[in-house]
C-alpha atoms as a PDB file:
ATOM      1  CA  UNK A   1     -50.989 -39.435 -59.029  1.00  0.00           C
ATOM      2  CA  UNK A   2     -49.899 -41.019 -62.374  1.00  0.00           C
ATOM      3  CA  UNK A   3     -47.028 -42.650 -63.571  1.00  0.00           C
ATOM      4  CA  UNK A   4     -46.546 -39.265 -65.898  1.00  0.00           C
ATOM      5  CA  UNK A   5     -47.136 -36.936 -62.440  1.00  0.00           C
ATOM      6  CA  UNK A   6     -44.275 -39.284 -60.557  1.00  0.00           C
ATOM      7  CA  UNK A   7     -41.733 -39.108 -63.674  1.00  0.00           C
ATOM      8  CA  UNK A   8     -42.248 -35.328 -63.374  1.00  0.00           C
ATOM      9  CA  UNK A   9     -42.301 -35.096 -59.315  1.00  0.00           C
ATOM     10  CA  UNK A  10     -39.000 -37.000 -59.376  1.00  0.00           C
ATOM     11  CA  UNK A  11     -37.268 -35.280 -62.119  1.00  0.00           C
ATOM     12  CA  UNK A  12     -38.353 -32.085 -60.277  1.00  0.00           C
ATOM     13  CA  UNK A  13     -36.433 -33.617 -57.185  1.00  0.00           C
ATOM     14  CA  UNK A  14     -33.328 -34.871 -59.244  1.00  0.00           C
ATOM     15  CA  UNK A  15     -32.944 -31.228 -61.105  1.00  0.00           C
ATOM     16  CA  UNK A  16     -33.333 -29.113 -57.372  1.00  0.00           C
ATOM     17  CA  UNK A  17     -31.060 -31.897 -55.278  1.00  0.00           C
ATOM     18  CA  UNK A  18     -28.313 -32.753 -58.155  1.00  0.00           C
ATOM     19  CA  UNK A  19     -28.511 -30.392 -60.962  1.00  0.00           C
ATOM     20  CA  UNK A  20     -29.240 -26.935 -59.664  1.00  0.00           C
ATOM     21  CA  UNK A  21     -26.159 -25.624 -61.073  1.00  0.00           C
ATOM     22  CA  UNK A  22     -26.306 -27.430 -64.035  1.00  0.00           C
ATOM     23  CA  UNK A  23     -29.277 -26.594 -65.982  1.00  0.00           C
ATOM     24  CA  UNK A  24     -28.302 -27.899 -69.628  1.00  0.00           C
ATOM     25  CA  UNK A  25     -26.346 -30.740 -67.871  1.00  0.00           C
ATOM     26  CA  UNK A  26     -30.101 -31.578 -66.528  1.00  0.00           C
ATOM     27  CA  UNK A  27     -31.810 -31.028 -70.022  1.00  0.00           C
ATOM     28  CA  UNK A  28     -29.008 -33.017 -71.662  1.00  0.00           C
ATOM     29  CA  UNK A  29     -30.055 -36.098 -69.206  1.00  0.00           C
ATOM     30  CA  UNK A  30     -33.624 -35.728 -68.968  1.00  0.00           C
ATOM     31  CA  UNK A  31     -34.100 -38.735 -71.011  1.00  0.00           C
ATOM     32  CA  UNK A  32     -31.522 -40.923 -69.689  1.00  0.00           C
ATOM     33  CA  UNK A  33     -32.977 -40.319 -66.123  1.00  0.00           C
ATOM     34  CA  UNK A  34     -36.432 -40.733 -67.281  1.00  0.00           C
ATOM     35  CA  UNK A  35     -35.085 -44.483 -68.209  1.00  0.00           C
ATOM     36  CA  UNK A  36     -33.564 -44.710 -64.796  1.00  0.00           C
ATOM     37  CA  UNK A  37     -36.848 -44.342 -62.923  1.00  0.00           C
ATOM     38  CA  UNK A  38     -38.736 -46.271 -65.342  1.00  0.00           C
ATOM     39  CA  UNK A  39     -36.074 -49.002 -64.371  1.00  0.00           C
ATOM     40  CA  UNK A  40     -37.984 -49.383 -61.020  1.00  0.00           C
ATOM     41  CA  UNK A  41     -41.160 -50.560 -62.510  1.00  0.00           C
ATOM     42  CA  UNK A  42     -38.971 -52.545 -65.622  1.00  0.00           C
ATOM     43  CA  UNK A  43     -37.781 -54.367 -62.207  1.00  0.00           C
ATOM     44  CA  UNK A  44     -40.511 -55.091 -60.586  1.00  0.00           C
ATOM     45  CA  UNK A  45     -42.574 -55.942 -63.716  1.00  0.00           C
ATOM     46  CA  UNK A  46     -40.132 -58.706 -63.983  1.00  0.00           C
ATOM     47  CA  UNK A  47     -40.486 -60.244 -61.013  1.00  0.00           C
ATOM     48  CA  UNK A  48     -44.516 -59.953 -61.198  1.00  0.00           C
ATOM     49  CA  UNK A  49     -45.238 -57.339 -58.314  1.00  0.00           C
ATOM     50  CA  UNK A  50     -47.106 -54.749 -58.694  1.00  0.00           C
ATOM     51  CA  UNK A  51     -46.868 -51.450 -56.872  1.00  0.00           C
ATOM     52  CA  UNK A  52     -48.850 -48.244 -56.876  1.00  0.00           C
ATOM     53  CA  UNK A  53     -47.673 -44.785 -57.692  1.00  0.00           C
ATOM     54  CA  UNK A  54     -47.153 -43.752 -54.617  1.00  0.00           C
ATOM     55  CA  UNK A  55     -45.180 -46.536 -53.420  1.00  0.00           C
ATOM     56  CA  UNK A  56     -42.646 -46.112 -56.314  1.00  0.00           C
ATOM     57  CA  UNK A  57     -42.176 -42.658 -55.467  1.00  0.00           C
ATOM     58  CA  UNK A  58     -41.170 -43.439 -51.795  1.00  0.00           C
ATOM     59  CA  UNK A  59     -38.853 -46.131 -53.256  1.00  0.00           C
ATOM     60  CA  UNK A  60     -36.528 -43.880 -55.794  1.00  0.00           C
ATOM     61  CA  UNK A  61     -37.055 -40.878 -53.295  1.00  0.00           C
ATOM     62  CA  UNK A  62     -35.351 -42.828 -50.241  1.00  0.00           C
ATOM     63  CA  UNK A  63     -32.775 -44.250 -53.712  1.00  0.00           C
ATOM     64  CA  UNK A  64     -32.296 -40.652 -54.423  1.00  0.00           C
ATOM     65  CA  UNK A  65     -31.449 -39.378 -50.764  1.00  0.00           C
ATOM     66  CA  UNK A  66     -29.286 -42.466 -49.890  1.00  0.00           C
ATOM     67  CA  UNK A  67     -27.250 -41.683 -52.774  1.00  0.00           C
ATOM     68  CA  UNK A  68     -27.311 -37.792 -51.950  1.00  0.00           C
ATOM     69  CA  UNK A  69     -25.813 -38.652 -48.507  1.00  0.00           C
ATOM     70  CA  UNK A  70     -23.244 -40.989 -50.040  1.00  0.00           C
ATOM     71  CA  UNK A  71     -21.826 -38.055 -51.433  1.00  0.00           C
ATOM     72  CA  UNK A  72     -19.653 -40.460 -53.815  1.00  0.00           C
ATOM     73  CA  UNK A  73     -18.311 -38.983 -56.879  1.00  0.00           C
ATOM     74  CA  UNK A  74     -20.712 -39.656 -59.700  1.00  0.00           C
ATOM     75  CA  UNK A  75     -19.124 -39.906 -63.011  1.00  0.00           C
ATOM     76  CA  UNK A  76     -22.755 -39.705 -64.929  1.00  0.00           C
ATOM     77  CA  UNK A  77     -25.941 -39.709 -62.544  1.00  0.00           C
ATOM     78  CA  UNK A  78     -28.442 -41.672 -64.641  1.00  0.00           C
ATOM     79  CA  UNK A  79     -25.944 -44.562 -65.000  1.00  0.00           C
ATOM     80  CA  UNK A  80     -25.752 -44.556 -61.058  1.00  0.00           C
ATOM     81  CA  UNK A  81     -29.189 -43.918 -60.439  1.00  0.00           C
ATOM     82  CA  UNK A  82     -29.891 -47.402 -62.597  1.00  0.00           C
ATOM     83  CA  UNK A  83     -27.716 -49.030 -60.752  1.00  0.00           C
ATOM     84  CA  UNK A  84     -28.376 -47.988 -57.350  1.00  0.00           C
ATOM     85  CA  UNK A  85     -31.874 -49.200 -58.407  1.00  0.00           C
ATOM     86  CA  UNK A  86     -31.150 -52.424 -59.353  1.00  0.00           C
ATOM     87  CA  UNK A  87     -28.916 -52.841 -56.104  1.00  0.00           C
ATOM     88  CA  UNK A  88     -31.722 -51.844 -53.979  1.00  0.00           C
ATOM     89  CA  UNK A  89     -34.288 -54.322 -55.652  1.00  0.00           C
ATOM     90  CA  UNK A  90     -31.588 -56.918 -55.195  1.00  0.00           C
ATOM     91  CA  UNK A  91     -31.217 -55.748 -51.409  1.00  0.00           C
ATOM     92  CA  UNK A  92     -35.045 -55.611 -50.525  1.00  0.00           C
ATOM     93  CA  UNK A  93     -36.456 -58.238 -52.587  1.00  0.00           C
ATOM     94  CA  UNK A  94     -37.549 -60.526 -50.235  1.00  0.00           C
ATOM     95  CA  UNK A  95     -39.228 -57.571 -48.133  1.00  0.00           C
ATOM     96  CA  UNK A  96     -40.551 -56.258 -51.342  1.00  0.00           C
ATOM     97  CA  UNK A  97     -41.671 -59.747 -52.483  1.00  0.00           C
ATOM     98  CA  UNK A  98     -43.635 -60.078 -49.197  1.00  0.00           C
ATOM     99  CA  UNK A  99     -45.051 -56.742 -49.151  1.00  0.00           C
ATOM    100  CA  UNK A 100     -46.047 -57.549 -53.175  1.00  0.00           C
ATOM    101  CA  UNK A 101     -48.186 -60.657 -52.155  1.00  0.00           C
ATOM    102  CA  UNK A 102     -50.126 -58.754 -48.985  1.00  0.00           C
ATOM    103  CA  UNK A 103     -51.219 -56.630 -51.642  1.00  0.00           C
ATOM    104  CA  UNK A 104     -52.315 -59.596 -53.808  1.00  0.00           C
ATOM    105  CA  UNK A 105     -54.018 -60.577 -50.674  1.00  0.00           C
ATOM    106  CA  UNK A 106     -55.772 -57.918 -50.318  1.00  0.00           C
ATOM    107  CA  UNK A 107     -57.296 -58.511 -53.922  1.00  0.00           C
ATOM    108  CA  UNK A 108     -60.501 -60.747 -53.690  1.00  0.00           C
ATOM    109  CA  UNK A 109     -60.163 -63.954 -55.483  1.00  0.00           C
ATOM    110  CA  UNK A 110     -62.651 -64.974 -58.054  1.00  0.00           C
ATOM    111  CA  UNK A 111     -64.333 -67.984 -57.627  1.00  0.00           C
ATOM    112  CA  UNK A 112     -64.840 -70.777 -59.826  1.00  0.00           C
ATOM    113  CA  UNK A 113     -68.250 -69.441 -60.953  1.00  0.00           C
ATOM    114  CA  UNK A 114     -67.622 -66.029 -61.719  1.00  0.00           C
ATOM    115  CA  UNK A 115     -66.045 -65.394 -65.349  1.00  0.00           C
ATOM    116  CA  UNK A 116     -62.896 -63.470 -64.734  1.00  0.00           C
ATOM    117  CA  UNK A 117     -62.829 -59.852 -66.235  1.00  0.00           C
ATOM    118  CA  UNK A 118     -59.817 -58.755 -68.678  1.00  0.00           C
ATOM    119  CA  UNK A 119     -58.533 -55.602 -67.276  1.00  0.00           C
ATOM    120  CA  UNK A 120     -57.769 -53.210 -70.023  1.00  0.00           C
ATOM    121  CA  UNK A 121     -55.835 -50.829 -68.121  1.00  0.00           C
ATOM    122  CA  UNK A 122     -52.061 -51.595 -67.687  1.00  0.00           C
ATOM    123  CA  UNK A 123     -50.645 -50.929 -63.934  1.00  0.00           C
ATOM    124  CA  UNK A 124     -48.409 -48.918 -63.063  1.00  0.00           C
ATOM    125  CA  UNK A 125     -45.569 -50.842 -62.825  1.00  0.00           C
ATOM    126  CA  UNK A 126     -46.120 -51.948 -66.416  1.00  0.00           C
ATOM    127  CA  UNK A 127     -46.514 -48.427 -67.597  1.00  0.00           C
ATOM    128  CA  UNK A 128     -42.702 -47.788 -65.897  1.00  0.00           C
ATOM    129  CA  UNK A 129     -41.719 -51.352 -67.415  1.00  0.00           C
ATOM    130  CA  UNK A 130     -42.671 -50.669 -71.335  1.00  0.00           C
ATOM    131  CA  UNK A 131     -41.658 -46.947 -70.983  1.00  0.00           C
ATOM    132  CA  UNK A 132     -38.376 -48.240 -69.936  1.00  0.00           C
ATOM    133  CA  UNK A 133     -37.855 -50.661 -73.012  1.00  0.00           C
ATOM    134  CA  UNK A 134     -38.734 -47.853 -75.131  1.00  0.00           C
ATOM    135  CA  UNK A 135     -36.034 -45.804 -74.132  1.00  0.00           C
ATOM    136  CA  UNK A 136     -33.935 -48.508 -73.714  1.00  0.00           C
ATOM    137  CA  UNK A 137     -34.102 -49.624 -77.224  1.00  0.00           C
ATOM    138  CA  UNK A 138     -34.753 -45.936 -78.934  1.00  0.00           C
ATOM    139  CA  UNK A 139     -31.325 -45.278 -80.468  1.00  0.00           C
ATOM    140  CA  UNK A 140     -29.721 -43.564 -83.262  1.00  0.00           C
ATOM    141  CA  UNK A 141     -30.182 -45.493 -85.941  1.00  0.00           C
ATOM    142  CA  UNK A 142     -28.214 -43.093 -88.433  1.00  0.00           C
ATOM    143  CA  UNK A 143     -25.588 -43.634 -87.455  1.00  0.00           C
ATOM    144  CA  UNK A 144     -25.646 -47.205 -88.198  1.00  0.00           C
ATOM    145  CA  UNK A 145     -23.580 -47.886 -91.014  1.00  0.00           C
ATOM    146  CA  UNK A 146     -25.123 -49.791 -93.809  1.00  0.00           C
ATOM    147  CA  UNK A 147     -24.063 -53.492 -93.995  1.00  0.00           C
ATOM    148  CA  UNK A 148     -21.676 -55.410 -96.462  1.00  0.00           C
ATOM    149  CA  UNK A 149     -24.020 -57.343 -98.101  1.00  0.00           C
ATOM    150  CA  UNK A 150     -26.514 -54.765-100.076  1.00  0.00           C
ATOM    151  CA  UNK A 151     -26.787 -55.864-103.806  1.00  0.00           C
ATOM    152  CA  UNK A 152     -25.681 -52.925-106.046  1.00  0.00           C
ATOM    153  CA  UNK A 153     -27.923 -52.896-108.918  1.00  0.00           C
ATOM    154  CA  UNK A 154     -26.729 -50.986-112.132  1.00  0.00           C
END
């Protein structure tokens, strides 16, 4: 699995659990919830841990089905869903922080004589991370209005 086969797995889940009724409600979102998962691995990037795929998906999944039990009234679900994953990072971080550095651990460390080797392939976590400042800053800019100081030339 991929970070491109998780963003579709979980906005499979999100559409059957919280839109099923709602169709173009779902459409309408797509993006906005596509920057709420991303938010995981924007998250995590920040704090320099790095998770697979698969432990990503079991993260927003058990985010997802906490909040589905909750059964609080949600004004706009991708604002929630960013925040619920922001509170859970801030609630788990020192079990995720430990759980980050086994897997470090697990990594052999290069000795002194070897040459270390520049990885060209970005993990997955920063995948999620610059996804995430993409939508993040993608905005409409036409409907910016032009500022003050433009020189009118005759």
């Amino acid at each position: 699995m991929n970070v491109a086969d998780l963003i579709q797995n979980l906005l499979g889940t999100i559409s059957r659990e919280f839109y099923a009724d709602r169709p173009r409600d779902f459409f309408r979102d797509q993006t906005a919830l596509k920057k709420a998962i991303a938010r995981y691995g924007h998250e995590c990037n920040t704090r320099n841990w790095h998770f697979d795929v698969c432990h990503i998906r079991t993260e927003i999944l058990r985010i997802l089905r906490s909040i589905r039990e909750k059964k609080a009234s949600i004004a706009w679900l991708p604002r929630y869903l960013e925040s619920a994953v922001d509170q859970s990072i801030r609630e788990r971080a020192d079990h995720l922080n430990e759980k980050a550095k086994r897997i470090e651990n697990i990594c052999p460390k290069i000795s002194d004589t070897l040459k270390p080797v520049v990885l060209i392939q970005a993990t997955d976590v920063e995948i999620l991370s610059t996804l995430y400042r993409q939508l993040k800053n993608t905005r409409r800019r036409a409907s910016r209005k032009p500022s003050g100081k433009q020189l009118n030339l005759i």
